[in-house]
C-alpha atoms as a PDB file:
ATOM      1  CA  UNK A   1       0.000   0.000   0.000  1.00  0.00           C
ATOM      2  CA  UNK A   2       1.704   3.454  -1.224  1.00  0.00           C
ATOM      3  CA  UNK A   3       0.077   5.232   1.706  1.00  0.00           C
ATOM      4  CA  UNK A   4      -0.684   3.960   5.353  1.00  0.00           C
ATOM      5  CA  UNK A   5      -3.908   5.987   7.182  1.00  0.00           C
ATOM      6  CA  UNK A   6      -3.962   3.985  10.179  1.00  0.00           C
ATOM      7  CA  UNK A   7      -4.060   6.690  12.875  1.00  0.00           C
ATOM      8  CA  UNK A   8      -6.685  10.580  12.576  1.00  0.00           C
ATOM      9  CA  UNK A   9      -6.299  12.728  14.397  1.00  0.00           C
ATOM     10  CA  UNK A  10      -8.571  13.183  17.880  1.00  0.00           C
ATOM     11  CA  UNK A  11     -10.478  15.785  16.159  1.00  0.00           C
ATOM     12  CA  UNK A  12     -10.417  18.345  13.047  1.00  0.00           C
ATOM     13  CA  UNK A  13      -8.650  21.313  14.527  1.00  0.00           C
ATOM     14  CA  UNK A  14     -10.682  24.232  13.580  1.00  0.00           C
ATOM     15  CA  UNK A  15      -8.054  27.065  12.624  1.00  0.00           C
ATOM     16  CA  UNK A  16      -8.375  30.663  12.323  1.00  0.00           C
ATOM     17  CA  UNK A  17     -10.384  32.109   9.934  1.00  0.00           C
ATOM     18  CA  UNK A  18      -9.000  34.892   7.397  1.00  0.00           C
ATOM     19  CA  UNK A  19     -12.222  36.880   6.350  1.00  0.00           C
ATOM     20  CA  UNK A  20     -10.847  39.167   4.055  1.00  0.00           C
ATOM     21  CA  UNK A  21     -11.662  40.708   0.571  1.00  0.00           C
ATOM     22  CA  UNK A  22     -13.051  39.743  -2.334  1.00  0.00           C
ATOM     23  CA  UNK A  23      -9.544  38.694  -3.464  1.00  0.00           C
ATOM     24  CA  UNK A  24      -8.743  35.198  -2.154  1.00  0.00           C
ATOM     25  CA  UNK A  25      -4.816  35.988  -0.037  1.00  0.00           C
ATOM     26  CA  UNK A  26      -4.068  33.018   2.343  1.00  0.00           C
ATOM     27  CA  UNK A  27      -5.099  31.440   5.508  1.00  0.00           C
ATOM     28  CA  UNK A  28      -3.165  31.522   8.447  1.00  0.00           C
ATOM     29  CA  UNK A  29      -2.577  28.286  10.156  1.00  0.00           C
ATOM     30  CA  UNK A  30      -2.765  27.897  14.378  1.00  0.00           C
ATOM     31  CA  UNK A  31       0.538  26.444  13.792  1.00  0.00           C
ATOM     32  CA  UNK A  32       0.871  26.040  18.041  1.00  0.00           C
ATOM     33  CA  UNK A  33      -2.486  23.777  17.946  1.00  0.00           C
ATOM     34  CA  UNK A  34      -1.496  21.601  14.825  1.00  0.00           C
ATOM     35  CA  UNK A  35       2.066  20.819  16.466  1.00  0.00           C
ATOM     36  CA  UNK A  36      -0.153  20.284  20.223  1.00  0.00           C
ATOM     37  CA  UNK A  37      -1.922  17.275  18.187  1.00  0.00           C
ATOM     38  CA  UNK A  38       0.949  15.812  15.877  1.00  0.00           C
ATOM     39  CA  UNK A  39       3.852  15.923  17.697  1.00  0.00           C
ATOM     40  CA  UNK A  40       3.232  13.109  20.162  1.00  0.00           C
ATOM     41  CA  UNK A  41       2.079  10.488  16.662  1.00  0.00           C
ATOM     42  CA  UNK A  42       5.533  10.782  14.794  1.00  0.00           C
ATOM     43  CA  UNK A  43       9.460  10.673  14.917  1.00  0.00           C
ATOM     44  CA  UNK A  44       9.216  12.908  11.736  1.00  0.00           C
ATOM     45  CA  UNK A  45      10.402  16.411  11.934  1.00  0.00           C
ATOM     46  CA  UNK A  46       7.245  18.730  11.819  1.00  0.00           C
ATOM     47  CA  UNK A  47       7.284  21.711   8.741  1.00  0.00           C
ATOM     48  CA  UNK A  48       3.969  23.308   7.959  1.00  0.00           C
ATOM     49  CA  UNK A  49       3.396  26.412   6.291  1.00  0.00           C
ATOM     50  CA  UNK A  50       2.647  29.451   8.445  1.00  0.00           C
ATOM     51  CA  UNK A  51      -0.279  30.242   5.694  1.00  0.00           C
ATOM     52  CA  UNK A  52      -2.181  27.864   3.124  1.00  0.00           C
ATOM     53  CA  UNK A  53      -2.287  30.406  -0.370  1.00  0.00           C
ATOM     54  CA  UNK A  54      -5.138  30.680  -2.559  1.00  0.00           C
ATOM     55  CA  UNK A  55      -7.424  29.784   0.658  1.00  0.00           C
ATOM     56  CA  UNK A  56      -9.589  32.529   2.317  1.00  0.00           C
ATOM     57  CA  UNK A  57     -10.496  29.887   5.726  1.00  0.00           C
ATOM     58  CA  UNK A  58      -8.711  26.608   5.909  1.00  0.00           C
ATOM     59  CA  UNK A  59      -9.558  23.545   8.721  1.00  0.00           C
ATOM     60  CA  UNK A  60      -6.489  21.122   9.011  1.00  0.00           C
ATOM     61  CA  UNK A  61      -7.312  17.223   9.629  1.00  0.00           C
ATOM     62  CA  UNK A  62      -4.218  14.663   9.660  1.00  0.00           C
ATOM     63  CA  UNK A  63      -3.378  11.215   9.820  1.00  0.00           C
ATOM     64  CA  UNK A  64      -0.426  10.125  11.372  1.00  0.00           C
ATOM     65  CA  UNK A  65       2.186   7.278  12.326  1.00  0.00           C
ATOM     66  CA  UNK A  66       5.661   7.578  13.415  1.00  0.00           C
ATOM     67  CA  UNK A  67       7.410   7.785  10.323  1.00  0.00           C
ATOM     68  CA  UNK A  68       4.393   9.346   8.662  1.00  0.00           C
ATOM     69  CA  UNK A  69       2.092  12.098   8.777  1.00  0.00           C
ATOM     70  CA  UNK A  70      -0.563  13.745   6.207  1.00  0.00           C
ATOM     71  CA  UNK A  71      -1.681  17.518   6.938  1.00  0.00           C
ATOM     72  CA  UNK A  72      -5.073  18.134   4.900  1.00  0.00           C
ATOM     73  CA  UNK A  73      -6.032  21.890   4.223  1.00  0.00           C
ATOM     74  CA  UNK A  74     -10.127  21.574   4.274  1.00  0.00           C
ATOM     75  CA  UNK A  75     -12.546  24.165   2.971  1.00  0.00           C
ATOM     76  CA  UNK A  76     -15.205  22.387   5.925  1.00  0.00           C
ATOM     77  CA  UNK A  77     -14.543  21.749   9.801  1.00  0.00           C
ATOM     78  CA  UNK A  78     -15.634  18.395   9.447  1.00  0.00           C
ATOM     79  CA  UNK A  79     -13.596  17.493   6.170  1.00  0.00           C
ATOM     80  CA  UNK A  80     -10.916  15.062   7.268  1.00  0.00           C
ATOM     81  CA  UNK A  81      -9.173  15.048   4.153  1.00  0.00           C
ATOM     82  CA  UNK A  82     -12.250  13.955   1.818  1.00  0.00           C
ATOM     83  CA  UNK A  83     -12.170  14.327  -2.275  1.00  0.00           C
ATOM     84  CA  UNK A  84     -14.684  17.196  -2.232  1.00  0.00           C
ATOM     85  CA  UNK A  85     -13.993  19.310   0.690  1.00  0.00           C
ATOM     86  CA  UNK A  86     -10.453  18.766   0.517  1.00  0.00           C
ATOM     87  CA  UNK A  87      -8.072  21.998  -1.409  1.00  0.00           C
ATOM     88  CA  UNK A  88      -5.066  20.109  -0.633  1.00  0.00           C
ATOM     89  CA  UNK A  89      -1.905  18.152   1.561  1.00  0.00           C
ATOM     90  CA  UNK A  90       1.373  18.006   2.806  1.00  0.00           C
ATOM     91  CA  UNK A  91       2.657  14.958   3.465  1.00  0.00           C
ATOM     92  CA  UNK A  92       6.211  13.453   5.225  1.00  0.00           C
ATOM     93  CA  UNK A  93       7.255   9.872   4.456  1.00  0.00           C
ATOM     94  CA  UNK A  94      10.541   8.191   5.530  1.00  0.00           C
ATOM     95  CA  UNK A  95       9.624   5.474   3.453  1.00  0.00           C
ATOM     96  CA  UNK A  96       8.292   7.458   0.607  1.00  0.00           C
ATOM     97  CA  UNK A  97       9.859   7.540  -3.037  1.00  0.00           C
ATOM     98  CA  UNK A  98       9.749   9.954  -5.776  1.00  0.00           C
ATOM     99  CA  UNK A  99       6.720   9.336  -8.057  1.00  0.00           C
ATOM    100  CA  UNK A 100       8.421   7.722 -11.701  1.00  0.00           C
ATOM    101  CA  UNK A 101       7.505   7.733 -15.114  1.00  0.00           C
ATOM    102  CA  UNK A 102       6.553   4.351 -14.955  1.00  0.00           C
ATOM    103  CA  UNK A 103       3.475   4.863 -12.466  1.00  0.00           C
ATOM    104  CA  UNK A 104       2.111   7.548 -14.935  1.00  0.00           C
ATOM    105  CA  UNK A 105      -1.002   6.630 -16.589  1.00  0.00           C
ATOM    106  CA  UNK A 106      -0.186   6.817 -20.792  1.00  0.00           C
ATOM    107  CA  UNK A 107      -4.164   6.867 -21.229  1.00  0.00           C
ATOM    108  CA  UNK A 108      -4.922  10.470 -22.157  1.00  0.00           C
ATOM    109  CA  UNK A 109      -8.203  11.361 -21.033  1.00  0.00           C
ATOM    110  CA  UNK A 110     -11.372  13.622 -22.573  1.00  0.00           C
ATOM    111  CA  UNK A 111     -10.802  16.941 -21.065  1.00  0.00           C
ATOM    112  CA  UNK A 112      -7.915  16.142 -18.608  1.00  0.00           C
ATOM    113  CA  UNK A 113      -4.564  17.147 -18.902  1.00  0.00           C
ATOM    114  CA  UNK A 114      -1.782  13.894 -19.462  1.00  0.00           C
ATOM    115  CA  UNK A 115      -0.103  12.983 -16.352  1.00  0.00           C
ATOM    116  CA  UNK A 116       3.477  14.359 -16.756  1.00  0.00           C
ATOM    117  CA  UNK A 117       6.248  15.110 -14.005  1.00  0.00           C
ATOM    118  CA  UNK A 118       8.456  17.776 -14.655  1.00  0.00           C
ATOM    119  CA  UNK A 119      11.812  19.076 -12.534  1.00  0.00           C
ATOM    120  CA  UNK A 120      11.492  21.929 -10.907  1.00  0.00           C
ATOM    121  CA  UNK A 121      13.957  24.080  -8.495  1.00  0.00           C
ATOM    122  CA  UNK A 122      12.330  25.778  -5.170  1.00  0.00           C
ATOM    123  CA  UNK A 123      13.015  29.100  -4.092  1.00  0.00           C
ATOM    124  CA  UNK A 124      15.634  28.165  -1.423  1.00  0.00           C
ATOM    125  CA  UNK A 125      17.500  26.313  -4.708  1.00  0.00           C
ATOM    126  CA  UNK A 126      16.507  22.938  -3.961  1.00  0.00           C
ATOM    127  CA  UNK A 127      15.516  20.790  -6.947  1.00  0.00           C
ATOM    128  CA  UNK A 128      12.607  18.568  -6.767  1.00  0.00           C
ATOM    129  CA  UNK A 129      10.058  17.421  -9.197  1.00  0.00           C
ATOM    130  CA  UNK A 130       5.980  18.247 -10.518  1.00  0.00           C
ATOM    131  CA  UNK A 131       3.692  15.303 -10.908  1.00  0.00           C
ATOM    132  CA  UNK A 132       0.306  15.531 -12.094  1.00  0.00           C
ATOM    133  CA  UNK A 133      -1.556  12.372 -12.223  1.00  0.00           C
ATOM    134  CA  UNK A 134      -5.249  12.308 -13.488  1.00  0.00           C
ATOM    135  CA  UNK A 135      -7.774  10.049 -12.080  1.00  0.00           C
ATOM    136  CA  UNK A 136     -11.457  11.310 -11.572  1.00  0.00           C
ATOM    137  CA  UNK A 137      -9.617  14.410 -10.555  1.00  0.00           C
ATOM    138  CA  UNK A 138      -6.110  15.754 -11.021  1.00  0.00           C
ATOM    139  CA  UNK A 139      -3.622  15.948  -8.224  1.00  0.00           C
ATOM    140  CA  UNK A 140      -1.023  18.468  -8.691  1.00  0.00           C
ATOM    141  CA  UNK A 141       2.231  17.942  -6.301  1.00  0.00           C
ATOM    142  CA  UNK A 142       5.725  18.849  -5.901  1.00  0.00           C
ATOM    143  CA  UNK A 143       7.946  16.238  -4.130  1.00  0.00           C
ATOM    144  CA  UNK A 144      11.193  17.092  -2.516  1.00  0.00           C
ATOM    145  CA  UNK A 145      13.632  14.920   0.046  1.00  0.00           C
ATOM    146  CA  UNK A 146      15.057  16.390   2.873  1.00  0.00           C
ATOM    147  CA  UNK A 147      17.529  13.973   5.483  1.00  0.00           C
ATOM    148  CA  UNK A 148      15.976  10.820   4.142  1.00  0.00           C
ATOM    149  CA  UNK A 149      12.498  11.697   3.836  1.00  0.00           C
ATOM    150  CA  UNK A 150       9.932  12.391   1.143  1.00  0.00           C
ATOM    151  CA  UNK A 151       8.133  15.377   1.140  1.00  0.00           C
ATOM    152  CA  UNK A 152       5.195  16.431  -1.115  1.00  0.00           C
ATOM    153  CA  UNK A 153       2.519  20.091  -0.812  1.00  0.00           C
ATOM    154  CA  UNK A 154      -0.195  18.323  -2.839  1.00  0.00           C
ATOM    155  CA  UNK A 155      -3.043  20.582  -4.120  1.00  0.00           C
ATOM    156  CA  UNK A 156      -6.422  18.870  -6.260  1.00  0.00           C
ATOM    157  CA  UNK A 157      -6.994  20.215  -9.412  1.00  0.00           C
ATOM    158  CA  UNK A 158      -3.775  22.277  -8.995  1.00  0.00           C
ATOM    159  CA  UNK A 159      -1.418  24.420 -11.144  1.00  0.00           C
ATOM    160  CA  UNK A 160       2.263  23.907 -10.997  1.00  0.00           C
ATOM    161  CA  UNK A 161       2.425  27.210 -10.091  1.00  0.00           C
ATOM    162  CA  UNK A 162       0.059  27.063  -7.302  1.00  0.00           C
ATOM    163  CA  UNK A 163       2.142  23.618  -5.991  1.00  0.00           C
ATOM    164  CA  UNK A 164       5.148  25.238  -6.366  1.00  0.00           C
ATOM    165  CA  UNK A 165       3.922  28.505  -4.258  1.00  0.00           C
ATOM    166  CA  UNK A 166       2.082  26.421  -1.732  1.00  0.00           C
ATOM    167  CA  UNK A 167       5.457  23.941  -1.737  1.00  0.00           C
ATOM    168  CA  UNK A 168       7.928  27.313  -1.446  1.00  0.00           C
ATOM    169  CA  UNK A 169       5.638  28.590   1.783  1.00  0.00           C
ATOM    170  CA  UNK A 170       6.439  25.613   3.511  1.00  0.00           C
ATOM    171  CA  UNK A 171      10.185  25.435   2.856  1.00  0.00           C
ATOM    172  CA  UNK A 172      10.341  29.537   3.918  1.00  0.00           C
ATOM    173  CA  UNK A 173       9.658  28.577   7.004  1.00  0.00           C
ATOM    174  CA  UNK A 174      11.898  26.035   9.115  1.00  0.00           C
ATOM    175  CA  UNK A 175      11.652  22.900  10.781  1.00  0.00           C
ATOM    176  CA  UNK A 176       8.938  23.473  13.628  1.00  0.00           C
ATOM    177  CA  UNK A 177       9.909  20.700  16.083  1.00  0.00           C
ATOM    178  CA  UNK A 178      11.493  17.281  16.206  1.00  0.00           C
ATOM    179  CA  UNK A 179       8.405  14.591  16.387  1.00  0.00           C
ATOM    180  CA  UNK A 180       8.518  12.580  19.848  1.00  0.00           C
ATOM    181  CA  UNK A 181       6.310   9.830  19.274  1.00  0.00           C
ATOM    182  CA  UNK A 182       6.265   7.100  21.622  1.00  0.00           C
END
């Protein structure tokens, strides 16, 4: 199985709200509250991005183990990470690999873009790669590895640029805490 869910979290954390504009900016995370609830369920160190762009309210759900741990950015409280509440992820495996050519889908279909991955470089100059795969949806990610472990800011029906601004928030911040699970 590429992904293991075997832990949620107690609850969806409800974060703050940003009620701006017309103009969609970004929602700030409660980045105290998410850490509160993850850092006990993984070894992993914890990044998350201080603000989720192209969001105007976002609700954070996550499943977690200890060498694993998937932060959803919901448009509802009670999302948890499902297809059609769900804007995006960012997800930490130490067991994760790079998405290859070879697990792209070759069937181009009616109205959806091909599945491609393309290298990219971040903003910090690490290089890393864009994969969108098409299913009954298109996920849009960029995947990086940092010390050993896979990282990937995954957004649904996303733009590379969009991935790669959501991706660059993340790594502009730093390493919140060493995880301490038991």
């Amino acid at each position: 199985m590429r992904y293991i869910h075997a832990f949620r979290a107690l609850a969806t954390l409800p974060l703050l709200l940003w009620a701006g504009s017309a103009a969609v900016s970004a929602a700030p995370i409660n980045i105290d509250q998410v850490i509160a609830e993850l850092q006990p369920q993984t070894d992993l160190p914890i990044w998350l991005p201080d603000e989720v762009p192209e969001m105007d309210e976002v609700y954070i759900s996550f499943d977690s183990l200890s060498d694993y741990y998937l932060i959803s950015f919901d448009y509802t409280p009670d999302c948890r990470g499902v297809t059609f509440c769900n804007y995006g992820h960012f997800e930490a495996n130490r067991n994760g690999e790079f998405i290859t050519v070879e697990e792209l889908s070759p069937i181009v279909r009616q109205g959806m873009p091909q599945d491609e991955i393309v290298p990219i470089r971040f903003e910090n100059g690490m290089s890393g790669q864009f994969v969108n795969t098409c299913g009954a949806f298109c996920t849009a990610r960029a995947q990086w590895q940092l010390s050993g472990i896979l990282y990937s800011a995954a957004i649904k029906n996303g733009t590379q640029e969009a991935t790669l601004e959501l991706a660059n928030v993340i790594l502009r911040g730093e390493e919140r805490v060493p995880g301490t699970a038991q």
